[in-house]
C-alpha atoms as a PDB file:
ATOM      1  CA  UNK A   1     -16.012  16.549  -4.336  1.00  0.00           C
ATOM      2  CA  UNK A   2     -19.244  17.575  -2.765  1.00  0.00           C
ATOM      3  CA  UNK A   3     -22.255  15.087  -4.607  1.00  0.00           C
ATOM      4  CA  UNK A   4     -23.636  16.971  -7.836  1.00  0.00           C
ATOM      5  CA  UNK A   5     -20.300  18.879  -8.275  1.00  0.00           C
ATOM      6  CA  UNK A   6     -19.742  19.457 -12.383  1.00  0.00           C
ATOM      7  CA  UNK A   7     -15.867  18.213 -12.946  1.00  0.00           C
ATOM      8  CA  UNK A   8     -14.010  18.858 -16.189  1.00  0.00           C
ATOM      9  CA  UNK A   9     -11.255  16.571 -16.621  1.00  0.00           C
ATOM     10  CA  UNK A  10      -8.844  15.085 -19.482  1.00  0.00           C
ATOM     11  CA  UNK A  11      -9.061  10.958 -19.917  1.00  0.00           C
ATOM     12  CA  UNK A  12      -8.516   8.990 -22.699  1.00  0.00           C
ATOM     13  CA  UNK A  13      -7.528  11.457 -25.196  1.00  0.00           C
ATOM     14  CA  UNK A  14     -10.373  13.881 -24.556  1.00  0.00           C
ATOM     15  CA  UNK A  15     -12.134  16.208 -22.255  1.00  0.00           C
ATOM     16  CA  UNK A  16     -15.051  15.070 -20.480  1.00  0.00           C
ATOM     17  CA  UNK A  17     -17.308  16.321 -18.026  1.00  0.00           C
ATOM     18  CA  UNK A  18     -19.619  14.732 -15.337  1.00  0.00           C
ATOM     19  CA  UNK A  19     -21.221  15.147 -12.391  1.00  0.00           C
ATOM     20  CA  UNK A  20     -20.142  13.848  -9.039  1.00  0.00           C
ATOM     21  CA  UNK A  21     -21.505   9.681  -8.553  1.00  0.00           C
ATOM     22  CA  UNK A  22     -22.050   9.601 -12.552  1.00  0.00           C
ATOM     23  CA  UNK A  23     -20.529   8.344 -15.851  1.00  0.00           C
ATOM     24  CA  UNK A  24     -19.048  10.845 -17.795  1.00  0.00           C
ATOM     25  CA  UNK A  25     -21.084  13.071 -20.107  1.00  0.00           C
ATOM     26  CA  UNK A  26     -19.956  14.320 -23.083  1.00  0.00           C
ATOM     27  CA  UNK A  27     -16.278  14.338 -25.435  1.00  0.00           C
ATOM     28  CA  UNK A  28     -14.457  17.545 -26.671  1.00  0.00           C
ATOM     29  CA  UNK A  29     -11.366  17.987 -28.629  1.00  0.00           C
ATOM     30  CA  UNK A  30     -10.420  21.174 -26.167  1.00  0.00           C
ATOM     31  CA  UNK A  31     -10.058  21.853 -22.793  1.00  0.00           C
ATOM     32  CA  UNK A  32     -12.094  25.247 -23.458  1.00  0.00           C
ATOM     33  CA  UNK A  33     -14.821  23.669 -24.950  1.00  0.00           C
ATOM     34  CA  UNK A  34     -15.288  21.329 -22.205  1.00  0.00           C
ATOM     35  CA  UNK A  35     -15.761  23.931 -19.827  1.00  0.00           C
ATOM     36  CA  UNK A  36     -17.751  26.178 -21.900  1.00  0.00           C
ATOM     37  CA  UNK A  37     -20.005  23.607 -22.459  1.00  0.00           C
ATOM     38  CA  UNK A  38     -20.585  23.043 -18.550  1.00  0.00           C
ATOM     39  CA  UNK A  39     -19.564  26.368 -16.614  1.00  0.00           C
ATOM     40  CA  UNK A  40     -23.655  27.256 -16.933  1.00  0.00           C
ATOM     41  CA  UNK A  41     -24.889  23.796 -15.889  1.00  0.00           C
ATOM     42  CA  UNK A  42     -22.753  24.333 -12.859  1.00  0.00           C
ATOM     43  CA  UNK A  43     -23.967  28.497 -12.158  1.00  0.00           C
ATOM     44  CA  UNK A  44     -27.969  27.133 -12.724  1.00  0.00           C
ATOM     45  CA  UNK A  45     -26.659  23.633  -9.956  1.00  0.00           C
ATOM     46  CA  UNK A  46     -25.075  26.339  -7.663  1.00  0.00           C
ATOM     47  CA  UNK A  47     -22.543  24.639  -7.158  1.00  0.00           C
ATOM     48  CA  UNK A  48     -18.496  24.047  -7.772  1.00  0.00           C
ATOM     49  CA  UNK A  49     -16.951  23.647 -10.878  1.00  0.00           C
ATOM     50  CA  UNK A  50     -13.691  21.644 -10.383  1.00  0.00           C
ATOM     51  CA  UNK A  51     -11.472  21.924 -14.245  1.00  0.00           C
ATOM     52  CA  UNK A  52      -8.511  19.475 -13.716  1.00  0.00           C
ATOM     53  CA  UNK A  53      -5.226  19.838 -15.667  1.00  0.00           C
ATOM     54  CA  UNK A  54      -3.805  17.523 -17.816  1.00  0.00           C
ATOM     55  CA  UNK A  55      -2.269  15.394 -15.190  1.00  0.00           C
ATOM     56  CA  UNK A  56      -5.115  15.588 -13.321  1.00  0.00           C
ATOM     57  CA  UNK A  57      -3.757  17.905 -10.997  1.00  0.00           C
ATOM     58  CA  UNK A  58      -6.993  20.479  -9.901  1.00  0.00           C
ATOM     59  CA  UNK A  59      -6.172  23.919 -11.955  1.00  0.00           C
ATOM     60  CA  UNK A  60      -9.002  25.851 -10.947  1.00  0.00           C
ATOM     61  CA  UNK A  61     -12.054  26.095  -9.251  1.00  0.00           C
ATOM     62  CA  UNK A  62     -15.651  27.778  -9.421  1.00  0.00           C
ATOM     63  CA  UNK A  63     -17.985  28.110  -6.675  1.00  0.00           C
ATOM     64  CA  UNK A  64     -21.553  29.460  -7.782  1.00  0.00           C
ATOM     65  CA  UNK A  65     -23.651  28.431  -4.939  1.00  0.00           C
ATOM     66  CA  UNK A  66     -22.769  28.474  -0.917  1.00  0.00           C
ATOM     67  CA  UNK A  67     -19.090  28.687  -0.629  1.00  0.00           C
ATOM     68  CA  UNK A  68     -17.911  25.434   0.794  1.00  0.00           C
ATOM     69  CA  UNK A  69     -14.832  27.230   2.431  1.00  0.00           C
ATOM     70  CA  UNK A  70     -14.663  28.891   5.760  1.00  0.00           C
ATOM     71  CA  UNK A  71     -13.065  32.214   4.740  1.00  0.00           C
ATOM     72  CA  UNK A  72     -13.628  35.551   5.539  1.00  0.00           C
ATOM     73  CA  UNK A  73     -13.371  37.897   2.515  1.00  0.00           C
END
């Protein structure tokens, strides 16, 4: 993960958020919420939203700055 990427993930419990290289910011009792809560601090960061499943598996992602990938299209 790129530094200053916003990551939603699942950990003890409870979704979380954070930013690349810090400590987690914030709890939420659902996985929507979580994002919801972060999906605009990542569009005004320009920059990737990573929302991990359960397992911690990646389920989606959200680029809202330069696109990191090398893709035509």
């Amino acid at each position: 993960m790129p530094e200053g990427d916003v990551e939603t993930y699942f950990a003890d419990d409870m979704w979380s958020n954070r930013i690349e290289g810090h400590e987690k910011v914030g709890n939420y009792q659902t996985k929507d919420r979580a994002i919801e809560a972060w999906r605009d601090l990542a569009r005004e960061r320009g920059v990737e939203h990573i929302i991990r499943n359960q397992d911690g598996t990646i389920g989606e992602r959200s680029t809202y700055g330069r696109d990191p990938r090398d893709v035509k299209g």
